[in-house]
N, C-alpha and C. Protein backbone atom coordinates (compact mmCIF):
# COMPACT_ATOMS: atom_id res chain seq x y z
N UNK A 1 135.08 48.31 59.32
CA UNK A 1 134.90 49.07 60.54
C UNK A 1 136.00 50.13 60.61
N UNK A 2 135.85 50.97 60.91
CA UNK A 2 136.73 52.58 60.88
C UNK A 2 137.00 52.21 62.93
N UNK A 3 138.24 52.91 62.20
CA UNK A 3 138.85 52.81 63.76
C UNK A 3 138.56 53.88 64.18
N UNK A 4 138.33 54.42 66.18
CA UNK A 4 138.41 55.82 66.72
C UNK A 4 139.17 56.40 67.24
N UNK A 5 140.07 55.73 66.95
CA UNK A 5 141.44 55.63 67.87
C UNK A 5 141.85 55.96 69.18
N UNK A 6 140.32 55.91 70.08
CA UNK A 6 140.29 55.47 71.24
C UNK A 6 140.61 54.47 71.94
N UNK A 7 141.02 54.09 73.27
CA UNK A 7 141.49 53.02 73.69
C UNK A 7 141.05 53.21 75.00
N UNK A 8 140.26 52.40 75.51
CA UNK A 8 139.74 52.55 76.86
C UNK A 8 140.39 50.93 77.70
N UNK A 9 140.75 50.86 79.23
CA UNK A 9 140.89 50.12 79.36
C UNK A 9 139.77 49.43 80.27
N UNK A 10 139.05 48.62 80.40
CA UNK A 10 138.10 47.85 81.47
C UNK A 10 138.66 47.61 83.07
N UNK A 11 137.62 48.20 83.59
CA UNK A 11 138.15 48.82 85.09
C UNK A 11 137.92 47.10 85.75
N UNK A 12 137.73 46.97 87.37
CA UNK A 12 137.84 45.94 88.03
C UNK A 12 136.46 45.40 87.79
N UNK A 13 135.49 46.16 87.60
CA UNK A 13 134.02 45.80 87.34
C UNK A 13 133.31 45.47 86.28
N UNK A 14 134.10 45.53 85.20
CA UNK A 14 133.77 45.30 83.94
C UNK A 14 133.96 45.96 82.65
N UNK A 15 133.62 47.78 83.66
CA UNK A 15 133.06 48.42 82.92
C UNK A 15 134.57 49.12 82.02
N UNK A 16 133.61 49.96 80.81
CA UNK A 16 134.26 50.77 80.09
C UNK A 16 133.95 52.31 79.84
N UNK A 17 134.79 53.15 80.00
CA UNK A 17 133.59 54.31 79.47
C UNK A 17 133.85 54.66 78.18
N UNK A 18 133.02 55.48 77.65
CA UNK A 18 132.84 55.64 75.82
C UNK A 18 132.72 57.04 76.12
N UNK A 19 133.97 57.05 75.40
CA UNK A 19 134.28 58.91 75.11
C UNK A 19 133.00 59.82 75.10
N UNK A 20 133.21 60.99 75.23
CA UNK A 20 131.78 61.93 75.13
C UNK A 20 131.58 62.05 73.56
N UNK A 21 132.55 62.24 73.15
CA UNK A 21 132.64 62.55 71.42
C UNK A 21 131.77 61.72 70.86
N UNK A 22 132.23 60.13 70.90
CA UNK A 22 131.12 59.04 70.84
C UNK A 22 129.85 58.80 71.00
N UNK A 23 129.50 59.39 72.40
CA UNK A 23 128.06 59.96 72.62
C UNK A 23 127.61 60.87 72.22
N UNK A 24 127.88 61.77 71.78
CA UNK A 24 127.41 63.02 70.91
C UNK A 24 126.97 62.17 69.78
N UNK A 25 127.47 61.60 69.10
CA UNK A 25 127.84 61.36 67.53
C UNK A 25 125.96 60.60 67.59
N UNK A 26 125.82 59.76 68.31
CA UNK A 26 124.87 58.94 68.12
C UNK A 26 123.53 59.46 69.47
N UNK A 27 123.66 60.60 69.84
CA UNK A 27 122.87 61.16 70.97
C UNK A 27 122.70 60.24 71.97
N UNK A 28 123.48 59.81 72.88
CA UNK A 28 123.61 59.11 73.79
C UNK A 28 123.67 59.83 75.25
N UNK A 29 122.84 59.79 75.81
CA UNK A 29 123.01 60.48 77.14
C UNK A 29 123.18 59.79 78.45
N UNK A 30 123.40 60.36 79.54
CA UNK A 30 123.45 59.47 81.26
C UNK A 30 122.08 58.68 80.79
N UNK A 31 122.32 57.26 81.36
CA UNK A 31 120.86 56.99 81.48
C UNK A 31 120.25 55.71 80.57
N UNK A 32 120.59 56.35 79.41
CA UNK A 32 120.20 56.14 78.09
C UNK A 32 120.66 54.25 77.74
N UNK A 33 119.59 53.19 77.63
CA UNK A 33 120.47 51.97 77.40
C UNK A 33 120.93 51.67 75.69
N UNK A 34 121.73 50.69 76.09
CA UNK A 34 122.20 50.30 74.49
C UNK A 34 122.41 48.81 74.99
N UNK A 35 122.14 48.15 73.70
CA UNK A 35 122.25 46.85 72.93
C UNK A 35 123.93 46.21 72.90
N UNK A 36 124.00 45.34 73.64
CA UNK A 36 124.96 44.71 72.91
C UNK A 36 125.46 43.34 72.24
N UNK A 37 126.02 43.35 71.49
CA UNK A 37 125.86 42.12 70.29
C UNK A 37 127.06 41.59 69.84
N UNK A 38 127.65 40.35 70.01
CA UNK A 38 128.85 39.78 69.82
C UNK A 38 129.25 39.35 68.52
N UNK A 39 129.88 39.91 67.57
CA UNK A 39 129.89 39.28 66.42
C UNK A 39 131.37 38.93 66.58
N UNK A 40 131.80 37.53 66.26
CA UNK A 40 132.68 36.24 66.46
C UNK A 40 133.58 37.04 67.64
N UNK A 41 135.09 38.01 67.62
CA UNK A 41 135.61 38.33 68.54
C UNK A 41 135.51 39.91 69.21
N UNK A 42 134.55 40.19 68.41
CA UNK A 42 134.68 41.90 68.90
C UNK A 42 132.86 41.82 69.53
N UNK A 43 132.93 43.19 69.88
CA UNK A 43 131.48 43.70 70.59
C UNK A 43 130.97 44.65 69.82
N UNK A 44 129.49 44.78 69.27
CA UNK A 44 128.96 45.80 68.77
C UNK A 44 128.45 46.38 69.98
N UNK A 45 128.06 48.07 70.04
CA UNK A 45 127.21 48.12 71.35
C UNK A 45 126.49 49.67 70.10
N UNK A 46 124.79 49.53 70.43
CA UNK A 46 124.06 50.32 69.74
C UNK A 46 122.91 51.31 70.39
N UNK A 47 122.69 52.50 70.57
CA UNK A 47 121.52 52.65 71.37
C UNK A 47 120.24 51.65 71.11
N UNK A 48 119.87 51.72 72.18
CA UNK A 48 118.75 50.68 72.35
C UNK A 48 117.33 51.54 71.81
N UNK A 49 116.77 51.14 70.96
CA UNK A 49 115.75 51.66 70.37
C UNK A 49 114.59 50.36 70.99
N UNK A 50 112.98 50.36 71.35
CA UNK A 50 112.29 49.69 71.29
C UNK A 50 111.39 49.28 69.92
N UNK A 51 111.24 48.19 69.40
CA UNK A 51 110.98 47.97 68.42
C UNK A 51 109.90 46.67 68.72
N UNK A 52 109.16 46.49 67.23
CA UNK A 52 107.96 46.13 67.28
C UNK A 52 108.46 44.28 67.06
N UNK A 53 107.79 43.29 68.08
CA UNK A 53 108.92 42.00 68.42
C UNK A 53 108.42 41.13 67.17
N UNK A 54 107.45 41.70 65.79
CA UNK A 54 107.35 40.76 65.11
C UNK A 54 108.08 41.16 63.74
N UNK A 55 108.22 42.33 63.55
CA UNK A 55 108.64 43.37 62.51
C UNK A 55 109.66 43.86 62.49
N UNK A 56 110.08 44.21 64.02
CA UNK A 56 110.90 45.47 63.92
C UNK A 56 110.52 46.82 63.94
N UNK A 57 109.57 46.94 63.47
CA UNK A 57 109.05 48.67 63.23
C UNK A 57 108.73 48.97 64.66
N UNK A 58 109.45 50.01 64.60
CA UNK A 58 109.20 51.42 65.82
C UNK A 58 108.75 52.17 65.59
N UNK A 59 107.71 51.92 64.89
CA UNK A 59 106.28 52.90 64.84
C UNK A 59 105.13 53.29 65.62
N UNK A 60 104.18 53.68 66.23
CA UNK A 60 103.17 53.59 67.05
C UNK A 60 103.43 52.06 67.82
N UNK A 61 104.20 52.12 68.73
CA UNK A 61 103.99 50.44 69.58
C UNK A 61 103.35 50.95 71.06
N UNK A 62 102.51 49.59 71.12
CA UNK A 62 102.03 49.53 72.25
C UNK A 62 102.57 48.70 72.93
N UNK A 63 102.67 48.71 74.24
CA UNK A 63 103.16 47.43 75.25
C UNK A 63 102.25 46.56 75.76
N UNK A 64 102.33 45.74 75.70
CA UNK A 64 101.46 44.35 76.03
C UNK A 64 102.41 43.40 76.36
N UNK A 65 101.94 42.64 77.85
CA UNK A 65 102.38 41.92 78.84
C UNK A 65 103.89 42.08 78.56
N UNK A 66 104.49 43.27 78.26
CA UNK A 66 105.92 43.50 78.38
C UNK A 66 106.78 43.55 77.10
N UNK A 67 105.97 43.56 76.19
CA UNK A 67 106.22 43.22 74.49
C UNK A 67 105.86 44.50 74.06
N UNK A 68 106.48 44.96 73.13
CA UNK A 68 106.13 46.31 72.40
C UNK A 68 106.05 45.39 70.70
N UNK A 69 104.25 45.69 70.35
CA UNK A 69 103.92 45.81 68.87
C UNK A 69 103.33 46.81 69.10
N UNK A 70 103.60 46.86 67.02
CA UNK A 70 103.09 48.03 66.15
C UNK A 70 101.47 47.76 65.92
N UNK A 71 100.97 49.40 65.59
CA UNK A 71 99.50 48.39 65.31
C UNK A 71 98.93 48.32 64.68
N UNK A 72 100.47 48.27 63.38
CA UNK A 72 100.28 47.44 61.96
C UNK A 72 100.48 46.00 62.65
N UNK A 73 100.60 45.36 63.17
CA UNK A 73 101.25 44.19 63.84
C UNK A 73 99.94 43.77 64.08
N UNK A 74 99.21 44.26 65.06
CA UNK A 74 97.76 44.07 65.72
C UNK A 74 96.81 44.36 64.87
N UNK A 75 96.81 44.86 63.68
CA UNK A 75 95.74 45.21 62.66
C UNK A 75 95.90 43.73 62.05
N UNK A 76 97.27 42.96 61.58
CA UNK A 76 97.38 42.59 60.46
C UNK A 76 96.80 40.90 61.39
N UNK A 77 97.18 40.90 62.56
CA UNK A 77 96.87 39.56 63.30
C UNK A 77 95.45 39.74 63.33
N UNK A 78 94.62 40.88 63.47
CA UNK A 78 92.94 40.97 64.07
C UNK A 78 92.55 40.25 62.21
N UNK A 79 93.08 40.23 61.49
CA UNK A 79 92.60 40.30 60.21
C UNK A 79 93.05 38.50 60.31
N UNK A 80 94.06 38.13 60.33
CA UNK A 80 94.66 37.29 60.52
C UNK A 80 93.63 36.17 61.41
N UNK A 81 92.89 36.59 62.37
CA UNK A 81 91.85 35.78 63.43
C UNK A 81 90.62 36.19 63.15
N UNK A 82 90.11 36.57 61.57
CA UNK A 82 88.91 36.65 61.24
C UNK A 82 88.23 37.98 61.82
N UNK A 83 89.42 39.00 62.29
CA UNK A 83 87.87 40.09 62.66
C UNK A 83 88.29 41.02 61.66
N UNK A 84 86.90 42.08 61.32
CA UNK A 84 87.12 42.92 60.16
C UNK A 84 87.43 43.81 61.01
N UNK A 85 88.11 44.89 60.26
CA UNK A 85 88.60 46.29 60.35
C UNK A 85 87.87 47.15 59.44
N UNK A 86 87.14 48.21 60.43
CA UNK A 86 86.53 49.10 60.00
C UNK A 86 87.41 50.46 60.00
C-alpha cells in the first residue's frame, strides 16, 4: 500500500473527510457512495459500483426485489430451469 501522506483526524461523529485530490483520482463526487471493507487493522473504502449478486458483472443489470443481476445471470438460470432461449 503506497502512502498519501495525508492525515485526517475523525471528528466527534465519526466522520473523516478525504482530500479532494483523492476524489479526483477515482471520480468521486458529493453524493456518490463507497464500500467499506476491513482488512485485519486498517479500512479499505472503494466507490461503490452495483454489481451483478451472482457474478459480479456490472453489465446490463436489472433490479429485482432489490438485487441487481446481469442478464447473462438470467439467461444462464432460464436455461438452468429448462426454458429455451430463442
Amino acid at each position: 500500500m503506497i502512502s498519501t501522506g495525508f492525515v485526517r483526524r475523525v471528528d466527534s461523529l465519526g466522520r473523516i473527510t478525504i482530500p479532494c485530490e483523492l476524489r479526483a483520482q477515482i471520480n468521486l463526487s458529493a453524493r456518490d457512495a463507497v464500500e467499506i471493507f476491513q482488512i485485519d487493522d486498517s479500512f479499505l473504502m472503494k466507490k461503490y459500483a452495483p454489481c451483478d449478486i451472482f457474478t459480479g458483472e456490472m453489465d446490463e443489470l436489472i433490479e429485482f426485489e432489490g438485487k441487481k443481476i446481469s442478464k447473462n445471470s438470467i439467461l444462464k438460470m432460464a436455461q438452468i430451469a429448462g426454458f429455451t432461449i430463442v
